[in-house]
Protein backbone atom coordinates (compact mmCIF):
# COMPACT_ATOMS: atom_id res chain seq x y z
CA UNK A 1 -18.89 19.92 12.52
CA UNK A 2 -22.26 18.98 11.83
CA UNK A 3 -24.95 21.54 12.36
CA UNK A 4 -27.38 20.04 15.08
CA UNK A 5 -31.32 20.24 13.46
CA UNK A 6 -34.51 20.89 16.16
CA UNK A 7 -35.63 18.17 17.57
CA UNK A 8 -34.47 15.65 15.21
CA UNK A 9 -31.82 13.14 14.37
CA UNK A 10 -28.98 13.86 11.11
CA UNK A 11 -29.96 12.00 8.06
CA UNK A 12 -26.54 11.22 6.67
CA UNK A 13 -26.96 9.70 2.82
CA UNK A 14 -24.33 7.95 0.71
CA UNK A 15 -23.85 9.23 -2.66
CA UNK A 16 -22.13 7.13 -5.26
CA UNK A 17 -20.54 6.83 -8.81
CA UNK A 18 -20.25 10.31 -8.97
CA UNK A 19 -17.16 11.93 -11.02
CA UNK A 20 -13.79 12.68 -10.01
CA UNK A 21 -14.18 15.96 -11.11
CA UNK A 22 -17.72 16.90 -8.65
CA UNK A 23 -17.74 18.90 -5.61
CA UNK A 24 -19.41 19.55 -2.83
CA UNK A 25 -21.02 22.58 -4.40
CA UNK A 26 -22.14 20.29 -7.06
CA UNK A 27 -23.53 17.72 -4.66
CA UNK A 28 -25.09 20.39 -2.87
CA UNK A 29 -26.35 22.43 -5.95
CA UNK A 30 -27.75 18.91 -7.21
CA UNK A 31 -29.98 18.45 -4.66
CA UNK A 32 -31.14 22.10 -4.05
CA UNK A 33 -33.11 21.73 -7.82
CA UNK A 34 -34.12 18.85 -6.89
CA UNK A 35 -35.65 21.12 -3.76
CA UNK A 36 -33.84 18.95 -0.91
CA UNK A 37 -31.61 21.29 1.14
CA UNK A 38 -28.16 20.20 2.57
CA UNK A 39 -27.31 21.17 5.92
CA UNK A 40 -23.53 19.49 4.69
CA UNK A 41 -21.95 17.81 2.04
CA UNK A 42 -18.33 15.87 1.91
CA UNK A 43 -16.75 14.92 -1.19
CA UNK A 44 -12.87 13.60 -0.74
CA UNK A 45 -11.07 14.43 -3.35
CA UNK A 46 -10.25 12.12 -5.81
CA UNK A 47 -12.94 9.87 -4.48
CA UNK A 48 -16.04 8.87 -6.64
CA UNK A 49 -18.42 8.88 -3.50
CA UNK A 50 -19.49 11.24 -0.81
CA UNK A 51 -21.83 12.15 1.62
CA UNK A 52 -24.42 14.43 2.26
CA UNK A 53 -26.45 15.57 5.38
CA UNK A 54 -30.20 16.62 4.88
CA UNK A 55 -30.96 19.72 6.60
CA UNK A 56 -34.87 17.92 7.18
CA UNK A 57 -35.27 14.33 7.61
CA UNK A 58 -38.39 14.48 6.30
CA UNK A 59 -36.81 14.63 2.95
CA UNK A 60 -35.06 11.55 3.21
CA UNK A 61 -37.02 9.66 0.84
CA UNK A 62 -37.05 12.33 -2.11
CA UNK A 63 -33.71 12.05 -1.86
CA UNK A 64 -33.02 8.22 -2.07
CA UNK A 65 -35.48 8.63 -4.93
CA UNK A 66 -32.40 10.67 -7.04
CA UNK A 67 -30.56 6.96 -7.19
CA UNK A 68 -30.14 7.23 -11.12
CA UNK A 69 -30.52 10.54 -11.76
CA UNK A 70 -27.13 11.81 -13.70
CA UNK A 71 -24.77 14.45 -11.98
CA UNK A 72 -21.75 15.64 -14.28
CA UNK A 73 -22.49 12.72 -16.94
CA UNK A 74 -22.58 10.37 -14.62
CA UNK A 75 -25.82 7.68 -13.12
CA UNK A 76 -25.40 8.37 -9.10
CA UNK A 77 -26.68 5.73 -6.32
CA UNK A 78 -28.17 7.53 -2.97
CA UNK A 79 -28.69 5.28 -0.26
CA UNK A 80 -28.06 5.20 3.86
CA UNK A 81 -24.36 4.75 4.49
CA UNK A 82 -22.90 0.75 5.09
CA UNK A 83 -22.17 0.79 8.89
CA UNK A 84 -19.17 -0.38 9.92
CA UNK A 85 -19.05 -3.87 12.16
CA UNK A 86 -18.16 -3.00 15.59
CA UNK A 87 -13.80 -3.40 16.09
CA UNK A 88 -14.10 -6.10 18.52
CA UNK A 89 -16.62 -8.37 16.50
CA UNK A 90 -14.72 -11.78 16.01
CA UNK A 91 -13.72 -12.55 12.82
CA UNK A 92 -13.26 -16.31 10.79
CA UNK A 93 -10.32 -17.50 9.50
CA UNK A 94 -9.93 -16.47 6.15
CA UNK A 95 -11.49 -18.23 3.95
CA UNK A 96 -13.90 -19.81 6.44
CA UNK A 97 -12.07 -22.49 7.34
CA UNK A 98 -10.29 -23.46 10.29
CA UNK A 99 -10.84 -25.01 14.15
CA UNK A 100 -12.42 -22.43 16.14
CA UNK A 101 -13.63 -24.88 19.12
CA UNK A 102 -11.28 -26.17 21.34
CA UNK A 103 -11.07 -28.50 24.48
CA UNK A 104 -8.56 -29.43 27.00
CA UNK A 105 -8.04 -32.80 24.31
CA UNK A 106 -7.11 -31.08 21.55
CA UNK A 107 -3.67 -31.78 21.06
CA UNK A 108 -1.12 -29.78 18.56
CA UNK A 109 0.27 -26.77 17.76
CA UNK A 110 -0.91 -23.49 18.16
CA UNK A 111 0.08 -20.47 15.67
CA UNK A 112 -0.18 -16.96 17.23
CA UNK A 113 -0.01 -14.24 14.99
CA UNK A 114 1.57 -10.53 15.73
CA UNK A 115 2.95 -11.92 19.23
């Protein structure tokens, strides 16, 4: 659970390229010298990203500045986290192609998928 902050909003950062072998007491000790404190940190194992939570939102962009710095020999990226598109935003066809206007004249066969 994330722990709520006075009066202002959770700045949740994306931290990438990082080894297999970090933590989230090495994310968290990583940006404590750099003087940016954590209020959380989540690292799945295995994974070469994670995420972190600034415990002040005003040092959000000391801590996007760290893109490059190294953390256990490797160059990280910090930036926002890629939101997700919303579930029920239409998709295309793959690969773009395909009718996707009909009318009462089209004739022909319709496919339906995972009837």
């Amino acid at each position: 659970k994330k722990p709520k902050m006075d009066d202002e909003e959770t700045i949740t950062l994306f931290v990438g390229k990082i080894s297999n072998e970090t933590t989230d007491e090495d994310l968290k000790k990583f940006f404590k010298k750099h003087g940016i404190k954590t209020s959380a940190t989540r690292k799945p194992d295995g994974k070469r990203f994670g995420y972190v939570d600034l415990a002040n939102a005003a040092d959000k962009d000391k801590a996007l500045a760290l893109s490059g710095e190294e953390l256990n020999g490797n160059e990280i990226i910090v930036e926002p986290p890629k939101t997700k598109s919303a579930p029920n935003t239409p998709r295309t066809p793959q690969g773009g192609q395909g009718r996707q206007n009909f009318s009462e004249d089209d004739g022909g066969t319709l496919f339906v998928k995972g009837i």
